[in-house]
N, C-alpha and C. Protein backbone atom coordinates (compact mmCIF):
# COMPACT_ATOMS: atom_id res chain seq x y z
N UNK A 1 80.79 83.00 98.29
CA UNK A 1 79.75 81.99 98.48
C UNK A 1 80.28 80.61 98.09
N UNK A 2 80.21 80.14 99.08
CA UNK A 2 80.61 78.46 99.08
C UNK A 2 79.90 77.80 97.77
N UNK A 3 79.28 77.55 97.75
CA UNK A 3 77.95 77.00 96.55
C UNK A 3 78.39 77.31 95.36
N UNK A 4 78.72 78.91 94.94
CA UNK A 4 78.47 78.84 93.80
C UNK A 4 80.13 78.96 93.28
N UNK A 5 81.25 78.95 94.49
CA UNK A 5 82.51 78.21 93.99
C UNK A 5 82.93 76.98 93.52
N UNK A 6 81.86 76.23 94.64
CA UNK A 6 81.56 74.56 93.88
C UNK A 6 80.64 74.54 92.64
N UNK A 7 79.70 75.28 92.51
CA UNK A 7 79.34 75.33 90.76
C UNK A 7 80.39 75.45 89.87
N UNK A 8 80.94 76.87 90.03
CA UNK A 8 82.08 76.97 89.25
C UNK A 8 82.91 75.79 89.06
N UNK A 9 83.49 75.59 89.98
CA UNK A 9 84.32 73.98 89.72
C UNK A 9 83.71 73.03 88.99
N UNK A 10 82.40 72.91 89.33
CA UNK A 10 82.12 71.52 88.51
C UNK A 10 81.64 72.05 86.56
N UNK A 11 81.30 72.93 86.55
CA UNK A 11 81.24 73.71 85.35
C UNK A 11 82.54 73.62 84.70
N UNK A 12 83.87 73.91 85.42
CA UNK A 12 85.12 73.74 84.76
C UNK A 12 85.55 72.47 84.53
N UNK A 13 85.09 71.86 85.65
CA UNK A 13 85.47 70.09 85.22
C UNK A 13 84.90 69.55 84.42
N UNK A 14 83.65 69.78 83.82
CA UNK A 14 82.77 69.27 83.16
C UNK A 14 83.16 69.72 81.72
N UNK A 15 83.43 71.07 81.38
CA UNK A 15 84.05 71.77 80.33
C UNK A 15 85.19 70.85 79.70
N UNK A 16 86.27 71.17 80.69
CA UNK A 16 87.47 70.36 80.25
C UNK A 16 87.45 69.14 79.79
N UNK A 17 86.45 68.00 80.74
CA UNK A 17 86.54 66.68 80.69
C UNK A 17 85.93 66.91 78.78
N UNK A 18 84.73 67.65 78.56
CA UNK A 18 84.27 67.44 76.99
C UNK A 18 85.24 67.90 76.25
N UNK A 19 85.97 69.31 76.17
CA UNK A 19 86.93 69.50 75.02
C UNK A 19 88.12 68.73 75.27
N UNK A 20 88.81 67.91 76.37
CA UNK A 20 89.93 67.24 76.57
C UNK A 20 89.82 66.33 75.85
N UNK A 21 88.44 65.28 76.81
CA UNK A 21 88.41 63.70 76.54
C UNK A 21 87.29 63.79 75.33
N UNK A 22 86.85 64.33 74.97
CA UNK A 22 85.25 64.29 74.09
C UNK A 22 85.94 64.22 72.36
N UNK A 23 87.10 65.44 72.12
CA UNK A 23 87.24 65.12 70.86
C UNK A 23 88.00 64.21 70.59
N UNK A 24 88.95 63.64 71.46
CA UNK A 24 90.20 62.17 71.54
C UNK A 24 89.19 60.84 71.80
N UNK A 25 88.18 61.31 72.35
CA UNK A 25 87.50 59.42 71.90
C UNK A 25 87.03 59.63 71.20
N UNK A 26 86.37 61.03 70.04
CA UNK A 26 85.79 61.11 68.97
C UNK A 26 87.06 60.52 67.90
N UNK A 27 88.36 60.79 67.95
CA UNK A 27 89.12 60.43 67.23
C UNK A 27 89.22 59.58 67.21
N UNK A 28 89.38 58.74 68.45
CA UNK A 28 89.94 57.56 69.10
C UNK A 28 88.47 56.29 68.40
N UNK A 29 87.27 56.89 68.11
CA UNK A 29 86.60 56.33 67.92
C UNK A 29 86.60 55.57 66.24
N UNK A 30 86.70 57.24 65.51
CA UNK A 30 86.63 56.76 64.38
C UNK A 30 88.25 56.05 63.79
N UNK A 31 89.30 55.97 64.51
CA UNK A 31 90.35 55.58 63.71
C UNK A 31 90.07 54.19 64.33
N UNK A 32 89.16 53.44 65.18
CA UNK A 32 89.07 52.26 64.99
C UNK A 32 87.93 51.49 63.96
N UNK A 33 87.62 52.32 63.93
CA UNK A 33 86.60 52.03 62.62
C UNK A 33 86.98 51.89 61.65
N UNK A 34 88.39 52.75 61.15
CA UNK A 34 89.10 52.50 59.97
C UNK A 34 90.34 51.27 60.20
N UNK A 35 90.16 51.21 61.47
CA UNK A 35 91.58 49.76 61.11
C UNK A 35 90.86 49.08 60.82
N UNK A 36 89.44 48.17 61.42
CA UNK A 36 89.23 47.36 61.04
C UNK A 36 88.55 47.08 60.05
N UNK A 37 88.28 48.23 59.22
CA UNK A 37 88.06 48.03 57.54
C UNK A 37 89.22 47.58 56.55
N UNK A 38 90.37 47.98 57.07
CA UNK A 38 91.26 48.02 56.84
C UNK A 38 91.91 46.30 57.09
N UNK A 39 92.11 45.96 58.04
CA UNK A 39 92.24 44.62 58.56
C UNK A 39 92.74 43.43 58.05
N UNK A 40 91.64 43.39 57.29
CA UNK A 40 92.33 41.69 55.96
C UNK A 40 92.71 42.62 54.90
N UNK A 41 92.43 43.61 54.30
CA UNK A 41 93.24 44.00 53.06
C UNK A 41 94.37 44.47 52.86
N UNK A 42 94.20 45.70 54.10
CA UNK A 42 95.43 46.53 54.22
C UNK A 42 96.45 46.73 55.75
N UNK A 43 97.00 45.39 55.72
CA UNK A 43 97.46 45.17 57.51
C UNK A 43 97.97 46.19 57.85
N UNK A 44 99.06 47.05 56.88
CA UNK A 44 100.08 48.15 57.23
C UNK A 44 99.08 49.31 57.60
N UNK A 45 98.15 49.93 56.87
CA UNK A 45 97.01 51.17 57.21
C UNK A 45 96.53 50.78 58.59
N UNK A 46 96.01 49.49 59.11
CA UNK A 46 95.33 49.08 60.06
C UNK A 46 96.56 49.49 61.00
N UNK A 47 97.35 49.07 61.47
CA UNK A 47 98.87 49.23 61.88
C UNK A 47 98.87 50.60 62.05
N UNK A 48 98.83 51.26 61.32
CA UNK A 48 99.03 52.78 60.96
C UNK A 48 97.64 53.29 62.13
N UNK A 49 96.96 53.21 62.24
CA UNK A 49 95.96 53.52 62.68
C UNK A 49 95.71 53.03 64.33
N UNK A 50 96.08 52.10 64.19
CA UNK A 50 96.14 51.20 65.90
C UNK A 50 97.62 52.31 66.69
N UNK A 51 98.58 52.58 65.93
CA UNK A 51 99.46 53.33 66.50
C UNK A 51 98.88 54.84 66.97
N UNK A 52 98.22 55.30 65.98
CA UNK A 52 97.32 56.43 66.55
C UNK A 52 96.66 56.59 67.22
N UNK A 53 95.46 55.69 67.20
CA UNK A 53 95.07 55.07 68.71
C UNK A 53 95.37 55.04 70.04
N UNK A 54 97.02 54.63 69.72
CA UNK A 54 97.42 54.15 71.15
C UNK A 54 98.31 55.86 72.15
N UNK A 55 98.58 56.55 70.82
CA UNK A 55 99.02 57.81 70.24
C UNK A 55 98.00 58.92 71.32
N UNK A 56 96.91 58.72 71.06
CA UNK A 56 95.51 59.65 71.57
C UNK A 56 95.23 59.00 72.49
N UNK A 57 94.91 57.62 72.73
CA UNK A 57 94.60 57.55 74.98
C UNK A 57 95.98 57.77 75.54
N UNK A 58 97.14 57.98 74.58
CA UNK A 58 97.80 58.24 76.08
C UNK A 58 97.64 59.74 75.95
N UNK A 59 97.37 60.35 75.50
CA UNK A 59 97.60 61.77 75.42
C UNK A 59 96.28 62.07 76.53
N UNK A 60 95.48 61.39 75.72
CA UNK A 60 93.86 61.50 76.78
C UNK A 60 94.26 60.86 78.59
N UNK A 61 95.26 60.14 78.47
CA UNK A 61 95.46 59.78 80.24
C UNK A 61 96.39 61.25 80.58
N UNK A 62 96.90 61.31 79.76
CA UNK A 62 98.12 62.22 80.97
C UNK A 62 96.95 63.53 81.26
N UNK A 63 96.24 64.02 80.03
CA UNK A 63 94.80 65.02 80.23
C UNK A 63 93.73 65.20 81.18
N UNK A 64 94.13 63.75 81.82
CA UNK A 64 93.00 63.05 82.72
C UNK A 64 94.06 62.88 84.27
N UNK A 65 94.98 62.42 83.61
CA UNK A 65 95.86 62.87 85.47
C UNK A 65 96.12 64.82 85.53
N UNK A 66 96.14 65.14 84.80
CA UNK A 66 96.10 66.83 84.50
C UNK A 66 95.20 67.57 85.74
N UNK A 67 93.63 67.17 84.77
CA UNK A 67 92.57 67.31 85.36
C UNK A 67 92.59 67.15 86.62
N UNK A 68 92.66 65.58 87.48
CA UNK A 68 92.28 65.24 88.84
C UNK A 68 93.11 65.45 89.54
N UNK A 69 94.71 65.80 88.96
CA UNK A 69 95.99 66.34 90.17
C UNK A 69 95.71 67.78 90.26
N UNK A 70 94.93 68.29 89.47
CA UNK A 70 94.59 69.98 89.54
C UNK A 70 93.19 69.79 90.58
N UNK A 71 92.72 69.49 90.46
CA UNK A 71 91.10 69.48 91.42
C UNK A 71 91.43 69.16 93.14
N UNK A 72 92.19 68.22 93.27
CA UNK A 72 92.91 67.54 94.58
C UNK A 72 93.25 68.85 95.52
N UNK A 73 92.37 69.39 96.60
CA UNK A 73 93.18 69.76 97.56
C UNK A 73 94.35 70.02 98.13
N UNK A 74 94.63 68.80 98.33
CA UNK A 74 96.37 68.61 98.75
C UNK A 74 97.49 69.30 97.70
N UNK A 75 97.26 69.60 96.76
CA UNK A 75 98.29 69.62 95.50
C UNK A 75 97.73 71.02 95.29
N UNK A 76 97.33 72.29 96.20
CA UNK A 76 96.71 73.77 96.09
C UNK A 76 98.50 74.41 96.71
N UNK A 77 99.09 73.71 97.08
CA UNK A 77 100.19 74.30 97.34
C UNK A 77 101.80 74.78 96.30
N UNK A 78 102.20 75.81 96.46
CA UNK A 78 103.43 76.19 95.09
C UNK A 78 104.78 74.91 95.36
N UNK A 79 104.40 74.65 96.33
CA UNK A 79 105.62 73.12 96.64
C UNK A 79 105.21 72.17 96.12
N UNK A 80 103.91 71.73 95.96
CA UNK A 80 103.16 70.39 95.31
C UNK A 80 103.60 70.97 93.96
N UNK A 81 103.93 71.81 93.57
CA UNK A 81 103.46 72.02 92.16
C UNK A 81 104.53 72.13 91.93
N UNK A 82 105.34 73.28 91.94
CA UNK A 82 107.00 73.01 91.81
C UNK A 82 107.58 71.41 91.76
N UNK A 83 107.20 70.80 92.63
CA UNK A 83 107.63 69.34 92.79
C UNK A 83 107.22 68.47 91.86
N UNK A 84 105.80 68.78 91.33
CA UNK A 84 105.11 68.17 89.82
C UNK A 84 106.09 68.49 89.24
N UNK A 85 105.86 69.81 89.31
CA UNK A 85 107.10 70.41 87.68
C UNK A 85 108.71 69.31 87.42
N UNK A 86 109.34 69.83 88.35
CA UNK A 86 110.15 69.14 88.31
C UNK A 86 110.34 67.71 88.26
N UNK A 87 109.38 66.76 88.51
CA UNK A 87 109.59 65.47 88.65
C UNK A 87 109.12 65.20 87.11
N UNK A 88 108.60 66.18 86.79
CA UNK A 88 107.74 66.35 84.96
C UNK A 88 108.84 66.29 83.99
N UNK A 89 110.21 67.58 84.34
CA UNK A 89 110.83 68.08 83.73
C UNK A 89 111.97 67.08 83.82
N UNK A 90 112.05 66.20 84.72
CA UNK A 90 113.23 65.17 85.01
C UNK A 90 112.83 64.17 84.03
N UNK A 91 111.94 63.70 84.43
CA UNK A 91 111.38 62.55 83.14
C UNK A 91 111.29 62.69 82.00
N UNK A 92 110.95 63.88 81.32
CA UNK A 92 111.27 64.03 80.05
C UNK A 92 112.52 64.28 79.58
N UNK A 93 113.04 65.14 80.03
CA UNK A 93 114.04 65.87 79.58
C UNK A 93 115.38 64.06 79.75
N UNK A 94 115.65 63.88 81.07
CA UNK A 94 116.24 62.43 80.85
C UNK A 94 116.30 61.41 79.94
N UNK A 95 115.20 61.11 79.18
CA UNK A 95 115.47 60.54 78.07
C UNK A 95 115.55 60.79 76.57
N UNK A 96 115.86 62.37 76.84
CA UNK A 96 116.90 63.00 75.78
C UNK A 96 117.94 63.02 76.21
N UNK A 97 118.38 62.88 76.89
CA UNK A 97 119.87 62.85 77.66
C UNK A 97 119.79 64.22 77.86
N UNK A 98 119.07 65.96 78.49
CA UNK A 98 119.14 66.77 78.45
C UNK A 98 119.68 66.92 80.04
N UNK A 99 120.76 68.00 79.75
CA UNK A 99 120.55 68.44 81.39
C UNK A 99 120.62 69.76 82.02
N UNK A 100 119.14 69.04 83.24
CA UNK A 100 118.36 69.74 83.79
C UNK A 100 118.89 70.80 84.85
N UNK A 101 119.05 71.80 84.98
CA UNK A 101 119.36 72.66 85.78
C UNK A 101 117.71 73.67 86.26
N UNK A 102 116.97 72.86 87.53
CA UNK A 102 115.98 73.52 87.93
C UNK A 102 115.98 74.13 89.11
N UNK A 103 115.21 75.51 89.27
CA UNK A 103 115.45 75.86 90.34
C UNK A 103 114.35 76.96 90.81
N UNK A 104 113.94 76.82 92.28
CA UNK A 104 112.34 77.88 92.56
C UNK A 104 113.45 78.64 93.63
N UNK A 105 112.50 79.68 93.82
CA UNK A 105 113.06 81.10 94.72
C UNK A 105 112.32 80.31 95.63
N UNK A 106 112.86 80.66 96.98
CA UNK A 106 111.92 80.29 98.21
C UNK A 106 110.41 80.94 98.07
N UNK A 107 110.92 81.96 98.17
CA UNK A 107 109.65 83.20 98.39
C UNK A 107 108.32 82.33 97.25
N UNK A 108 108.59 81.83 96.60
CA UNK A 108 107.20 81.51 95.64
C UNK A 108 106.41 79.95 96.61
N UNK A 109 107.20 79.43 97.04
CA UNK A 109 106.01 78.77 98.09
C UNK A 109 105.51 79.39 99.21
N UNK A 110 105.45 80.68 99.02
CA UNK A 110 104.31 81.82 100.06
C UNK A 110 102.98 82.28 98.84
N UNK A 111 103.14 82.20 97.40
CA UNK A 111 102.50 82.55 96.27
C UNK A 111 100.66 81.17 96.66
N UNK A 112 100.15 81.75 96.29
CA UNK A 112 98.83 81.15 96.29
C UNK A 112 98.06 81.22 95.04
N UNK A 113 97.82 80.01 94.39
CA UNK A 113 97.10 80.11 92.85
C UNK A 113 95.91 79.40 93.48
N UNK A 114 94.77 80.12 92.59
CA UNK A 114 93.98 78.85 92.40
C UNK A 114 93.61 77.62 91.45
N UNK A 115 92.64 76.77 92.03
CA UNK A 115 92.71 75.52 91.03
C UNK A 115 93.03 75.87 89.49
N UNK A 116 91.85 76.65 89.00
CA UNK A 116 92.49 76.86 87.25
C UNK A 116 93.63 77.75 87.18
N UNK A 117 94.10 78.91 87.92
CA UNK A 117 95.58 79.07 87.84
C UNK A 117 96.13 78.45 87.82
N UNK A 118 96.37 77.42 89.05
CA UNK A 118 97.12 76.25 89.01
C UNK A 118 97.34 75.59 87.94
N UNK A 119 96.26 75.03 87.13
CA UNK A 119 96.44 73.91 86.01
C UNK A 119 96.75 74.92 84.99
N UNK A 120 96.98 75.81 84.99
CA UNK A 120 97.35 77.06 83.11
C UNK A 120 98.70 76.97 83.30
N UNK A 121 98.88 77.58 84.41
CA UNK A 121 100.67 77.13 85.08
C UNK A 121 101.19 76.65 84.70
N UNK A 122 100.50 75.36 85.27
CA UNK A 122 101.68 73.84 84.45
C UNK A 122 101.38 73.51 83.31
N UNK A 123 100.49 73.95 82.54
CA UNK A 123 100.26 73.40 81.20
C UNK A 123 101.20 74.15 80.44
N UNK A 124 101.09 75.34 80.61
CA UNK A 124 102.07 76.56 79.91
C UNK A 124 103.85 75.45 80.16
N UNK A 125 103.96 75.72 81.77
CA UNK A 125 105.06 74.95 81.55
C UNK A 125 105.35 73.39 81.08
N UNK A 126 104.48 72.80 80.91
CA UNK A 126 104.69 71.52 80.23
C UNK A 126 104.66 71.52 78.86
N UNK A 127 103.91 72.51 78.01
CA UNK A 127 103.91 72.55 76.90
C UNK A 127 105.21 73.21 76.16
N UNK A 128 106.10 74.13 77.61
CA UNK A 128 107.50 74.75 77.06
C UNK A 128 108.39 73.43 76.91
N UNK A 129 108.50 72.83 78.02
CA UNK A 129 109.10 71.52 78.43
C UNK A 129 109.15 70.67 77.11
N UNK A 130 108.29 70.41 76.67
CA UNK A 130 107.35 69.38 75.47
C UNK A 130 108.30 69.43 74.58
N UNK A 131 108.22 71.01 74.20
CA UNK A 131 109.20 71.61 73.18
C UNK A 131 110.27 71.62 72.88
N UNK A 132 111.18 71.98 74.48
CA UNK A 132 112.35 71.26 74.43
C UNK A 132 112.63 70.13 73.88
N UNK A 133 111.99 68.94 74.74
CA UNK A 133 112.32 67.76 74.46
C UNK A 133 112.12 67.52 72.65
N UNK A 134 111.29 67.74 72.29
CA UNK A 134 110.52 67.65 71.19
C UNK A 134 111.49 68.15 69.90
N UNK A 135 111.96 69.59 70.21
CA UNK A 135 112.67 70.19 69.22
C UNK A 135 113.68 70.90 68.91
N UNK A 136 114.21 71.07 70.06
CA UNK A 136 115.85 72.06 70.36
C UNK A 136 116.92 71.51 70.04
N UNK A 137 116.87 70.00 70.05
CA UNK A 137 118.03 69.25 70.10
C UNK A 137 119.56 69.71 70.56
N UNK A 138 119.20 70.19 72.20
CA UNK A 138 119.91 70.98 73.17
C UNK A 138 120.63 69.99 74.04
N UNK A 139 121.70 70.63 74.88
CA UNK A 139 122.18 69.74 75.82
C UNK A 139 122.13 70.20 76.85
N UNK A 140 121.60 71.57 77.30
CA UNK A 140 121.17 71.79 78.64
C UNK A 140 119.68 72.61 78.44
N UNK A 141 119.06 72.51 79.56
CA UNK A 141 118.05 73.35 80.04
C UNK A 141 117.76 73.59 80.93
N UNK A 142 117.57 75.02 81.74
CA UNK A 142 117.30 75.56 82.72
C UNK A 142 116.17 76.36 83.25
N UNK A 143 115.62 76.05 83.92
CA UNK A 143 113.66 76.21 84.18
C UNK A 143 114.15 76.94 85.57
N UNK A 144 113.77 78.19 85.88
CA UNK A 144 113.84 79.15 87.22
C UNK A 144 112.32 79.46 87.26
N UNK A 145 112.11 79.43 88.77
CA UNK A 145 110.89 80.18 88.79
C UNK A 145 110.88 80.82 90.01
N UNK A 146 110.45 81.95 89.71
CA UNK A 146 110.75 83.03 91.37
C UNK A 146 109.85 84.00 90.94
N UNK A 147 110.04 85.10 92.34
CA UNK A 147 109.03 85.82 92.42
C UNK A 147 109.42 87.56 92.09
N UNK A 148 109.11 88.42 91.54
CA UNK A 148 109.78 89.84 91.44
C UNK A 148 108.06 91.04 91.25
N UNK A 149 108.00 91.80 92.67
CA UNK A 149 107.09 92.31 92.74
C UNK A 149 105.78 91.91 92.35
N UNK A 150 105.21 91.35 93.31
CA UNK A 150 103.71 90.63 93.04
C UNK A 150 103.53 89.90 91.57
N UNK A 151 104.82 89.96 90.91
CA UNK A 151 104.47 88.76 90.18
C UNK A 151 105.47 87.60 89.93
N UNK A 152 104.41 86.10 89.33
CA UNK A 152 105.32 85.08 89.33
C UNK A 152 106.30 84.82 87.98
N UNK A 153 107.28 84.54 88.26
CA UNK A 153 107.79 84.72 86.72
C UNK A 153 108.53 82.87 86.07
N UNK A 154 108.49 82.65 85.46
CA UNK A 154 109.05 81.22 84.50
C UNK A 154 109.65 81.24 83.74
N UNK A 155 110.94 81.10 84.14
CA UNK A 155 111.85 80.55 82.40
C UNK A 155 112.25 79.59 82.43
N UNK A 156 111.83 79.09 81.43
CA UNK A 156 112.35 78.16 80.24
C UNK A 156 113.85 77.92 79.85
N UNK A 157 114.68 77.72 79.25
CA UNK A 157 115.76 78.35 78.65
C UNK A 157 116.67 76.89 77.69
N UNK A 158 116.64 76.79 77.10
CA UNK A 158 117.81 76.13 76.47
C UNK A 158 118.62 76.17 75.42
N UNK A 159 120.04 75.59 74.95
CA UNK A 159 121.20 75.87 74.13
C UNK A 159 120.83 75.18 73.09
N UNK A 160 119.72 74.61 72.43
CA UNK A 160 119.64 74.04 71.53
C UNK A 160 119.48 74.95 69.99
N UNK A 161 118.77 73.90 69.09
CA UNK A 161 118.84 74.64 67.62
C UNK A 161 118.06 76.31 67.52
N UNK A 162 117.23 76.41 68.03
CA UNK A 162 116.70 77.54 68.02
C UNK A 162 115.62 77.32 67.00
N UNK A 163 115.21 78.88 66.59
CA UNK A 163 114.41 79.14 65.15
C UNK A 163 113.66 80.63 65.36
N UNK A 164 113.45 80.41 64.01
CA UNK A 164 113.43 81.92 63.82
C UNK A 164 111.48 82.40 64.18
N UNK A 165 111.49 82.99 65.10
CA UNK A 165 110.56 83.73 65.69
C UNK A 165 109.56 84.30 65.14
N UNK A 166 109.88 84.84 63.95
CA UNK A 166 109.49 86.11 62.91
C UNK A 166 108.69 84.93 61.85
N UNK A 167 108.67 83.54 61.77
CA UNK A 167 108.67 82.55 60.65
C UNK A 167 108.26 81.36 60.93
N UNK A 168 107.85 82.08 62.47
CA UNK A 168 106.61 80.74 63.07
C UNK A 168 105.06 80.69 62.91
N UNK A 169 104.78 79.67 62.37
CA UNK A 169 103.69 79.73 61.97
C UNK A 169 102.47 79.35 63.47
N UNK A 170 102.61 79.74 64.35
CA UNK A 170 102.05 79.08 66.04
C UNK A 170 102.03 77.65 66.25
N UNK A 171 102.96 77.35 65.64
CA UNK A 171 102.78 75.63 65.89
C UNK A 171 104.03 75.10 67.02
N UNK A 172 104.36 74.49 67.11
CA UNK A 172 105.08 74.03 68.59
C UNK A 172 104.24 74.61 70.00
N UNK A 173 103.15 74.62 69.24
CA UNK A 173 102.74 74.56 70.71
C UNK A 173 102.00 76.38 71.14
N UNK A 174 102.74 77.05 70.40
CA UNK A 174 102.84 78.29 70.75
C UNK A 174 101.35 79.21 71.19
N UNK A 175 100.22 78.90 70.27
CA UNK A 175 99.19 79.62 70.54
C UNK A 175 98.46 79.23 71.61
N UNK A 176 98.69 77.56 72.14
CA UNK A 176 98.52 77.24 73.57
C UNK A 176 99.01 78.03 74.68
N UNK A 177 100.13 78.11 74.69
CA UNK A 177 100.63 79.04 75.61
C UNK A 177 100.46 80.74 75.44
N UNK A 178 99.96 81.37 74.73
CA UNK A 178 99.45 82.57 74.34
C UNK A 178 98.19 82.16 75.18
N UNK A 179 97.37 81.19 74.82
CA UNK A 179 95.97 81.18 75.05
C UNK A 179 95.86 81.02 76.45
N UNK A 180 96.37 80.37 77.23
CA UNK A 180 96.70 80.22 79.04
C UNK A 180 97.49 81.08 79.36
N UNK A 181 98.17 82.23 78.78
CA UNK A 181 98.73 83.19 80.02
C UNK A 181 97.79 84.44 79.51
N UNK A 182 97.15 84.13 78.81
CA UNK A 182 96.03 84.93 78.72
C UNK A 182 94.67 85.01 79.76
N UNK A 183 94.56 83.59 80.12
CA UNK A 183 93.53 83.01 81.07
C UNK A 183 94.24 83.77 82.28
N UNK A 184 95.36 83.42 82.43
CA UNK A 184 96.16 83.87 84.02
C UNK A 184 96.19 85.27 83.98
N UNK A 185 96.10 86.01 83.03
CA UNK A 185 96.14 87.70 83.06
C UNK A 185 97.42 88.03 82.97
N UNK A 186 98.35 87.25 82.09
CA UNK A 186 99.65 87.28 82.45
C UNK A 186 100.57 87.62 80.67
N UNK A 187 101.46 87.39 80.50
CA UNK A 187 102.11 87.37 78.95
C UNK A 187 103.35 86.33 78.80
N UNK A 188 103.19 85.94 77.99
CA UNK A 188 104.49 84.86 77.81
C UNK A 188 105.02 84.99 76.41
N UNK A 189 106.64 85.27 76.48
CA UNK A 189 107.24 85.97 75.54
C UNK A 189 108.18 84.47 74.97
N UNK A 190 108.71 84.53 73.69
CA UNK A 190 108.92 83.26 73.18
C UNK A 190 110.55 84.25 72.20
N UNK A 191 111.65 83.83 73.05
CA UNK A 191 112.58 84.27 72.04
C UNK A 191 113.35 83.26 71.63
N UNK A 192 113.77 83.35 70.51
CA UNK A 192 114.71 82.46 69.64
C UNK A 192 115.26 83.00 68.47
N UNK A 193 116.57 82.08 68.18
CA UNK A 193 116.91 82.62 66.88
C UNK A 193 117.58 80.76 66.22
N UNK A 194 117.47 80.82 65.02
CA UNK A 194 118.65 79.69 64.88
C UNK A 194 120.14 79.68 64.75
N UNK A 195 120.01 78.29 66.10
CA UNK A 195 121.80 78.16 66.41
C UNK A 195 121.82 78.73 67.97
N UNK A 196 120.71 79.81 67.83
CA UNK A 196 120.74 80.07 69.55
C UNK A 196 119.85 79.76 71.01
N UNK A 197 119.14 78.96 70.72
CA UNK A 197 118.67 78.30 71.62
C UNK A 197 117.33 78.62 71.86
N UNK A 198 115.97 78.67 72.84
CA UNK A 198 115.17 79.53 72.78
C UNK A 198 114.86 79.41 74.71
N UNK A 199 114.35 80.77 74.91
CA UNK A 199 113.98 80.77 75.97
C UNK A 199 112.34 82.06 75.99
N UNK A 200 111.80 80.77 76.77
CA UNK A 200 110.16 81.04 77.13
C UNK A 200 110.17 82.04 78.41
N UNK A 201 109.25 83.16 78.74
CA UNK A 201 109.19 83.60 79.54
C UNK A 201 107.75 83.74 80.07
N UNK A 202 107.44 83.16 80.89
CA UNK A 202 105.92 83.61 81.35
C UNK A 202 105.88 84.50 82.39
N UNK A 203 104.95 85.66 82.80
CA UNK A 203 104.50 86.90 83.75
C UNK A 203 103.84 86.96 84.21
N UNK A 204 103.13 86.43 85.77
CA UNK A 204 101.61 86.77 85.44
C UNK A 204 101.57 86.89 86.73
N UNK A 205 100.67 88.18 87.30
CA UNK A 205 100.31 88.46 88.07
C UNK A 205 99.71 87.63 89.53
N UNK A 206 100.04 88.29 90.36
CA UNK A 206 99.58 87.42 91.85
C UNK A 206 98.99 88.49 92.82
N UNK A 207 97.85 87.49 93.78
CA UNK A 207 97.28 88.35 94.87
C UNK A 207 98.11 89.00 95.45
């Protein structure tokens, strides 16, 4: 039923837009309240605080191009998205000086996600990406994505510092990506050691 797929959608857009944008201008709200108490007494706290600020709308824009490049029609295809990925994974990873070795199987632009598949996808993989950049302090990384019996598969992979697996407390990101390949019906496995690099694997099932 036509109708109540467009409910659904706007129910999900409406969702996201409050837990995305709702608690970052709640933040965004009160840390301007504290610079400018702050202001004539304490310039450096005010400072401190305007950086955070600026810290949380951008986080809240890229959340917000997230959102409306996932909703868009045109961008329902595994080539639009692959092509996000990668133009994602070039820009970050480049100004670590990292290098990128990316690469899709043909066969996965025949794969069909939908809209919220679509956006768990790339979040999963942007949030692996993130990480890299963020914490491997690697000099290569290699992102494959292809297809092996009705399902889609993602790795991650890079030579950087590593860490120990067993002694993570879910932070880098990690229970995000637990929590979206969970949404996809899928599993995403997180190996590392230190000194050996870590590589992400996501699984998740297709029509």
């Amino acid at each position: 039923n036509k109708l109540l797929a467009v409910e659904k959608i706007r129910t999900k857009v409406a969702r996201d837009l409050h837990d995305d944008m709702g608690s970052v201008l709640s933040t965004i709200n009160i840390l301007s309240t504290m610079a400018k108490t702050k202001m004539a007494d304490d310039p450096v706290k005010a400072s401190e605080y305007v950086g955070k600020i600026s810290d949380n709308s951008q986080r809240m824009m890229e959340a917000m191009d997230d959102i409306v490049w996932s909703i868009k029609p045109d961008n329902d295809t595994m080539h639009k998205i692959t092509a996000r990925m990668r133009e994602f994974a070039t820009g970050i990873l480049e100004i670590k000086d990292i290098e990128l070795d990316f690469k899709v199987e043909d066969k996965v632009n025949d794969v069909k996600l939908d809209m919220e598949a679509r956006r768990d996808f790339f979040l999963i993989f942007k949030e692996a990406v993130n990480n890299v950049a963020k914490y491997s302090h690697c000099a290569k990384c290699s992102i494959h994505i292809s297809l092996h019996q009705h399902r889609l598969l993602l790795d991650v992979q890079d030579n950087g510092a590593g860490f120990d697996v067993s002694k993570a407390d879910g932070g880098n990101g990690h229970s995000n990506l637990l929590k979206r390949a969970e949404a996809l019906k899928g599993r995403v496995t997180v190996q590392s050691k230190p000194g050996e690099g870590t590589h992400v694997t996501l699984n998740i099932p297709i029509q």
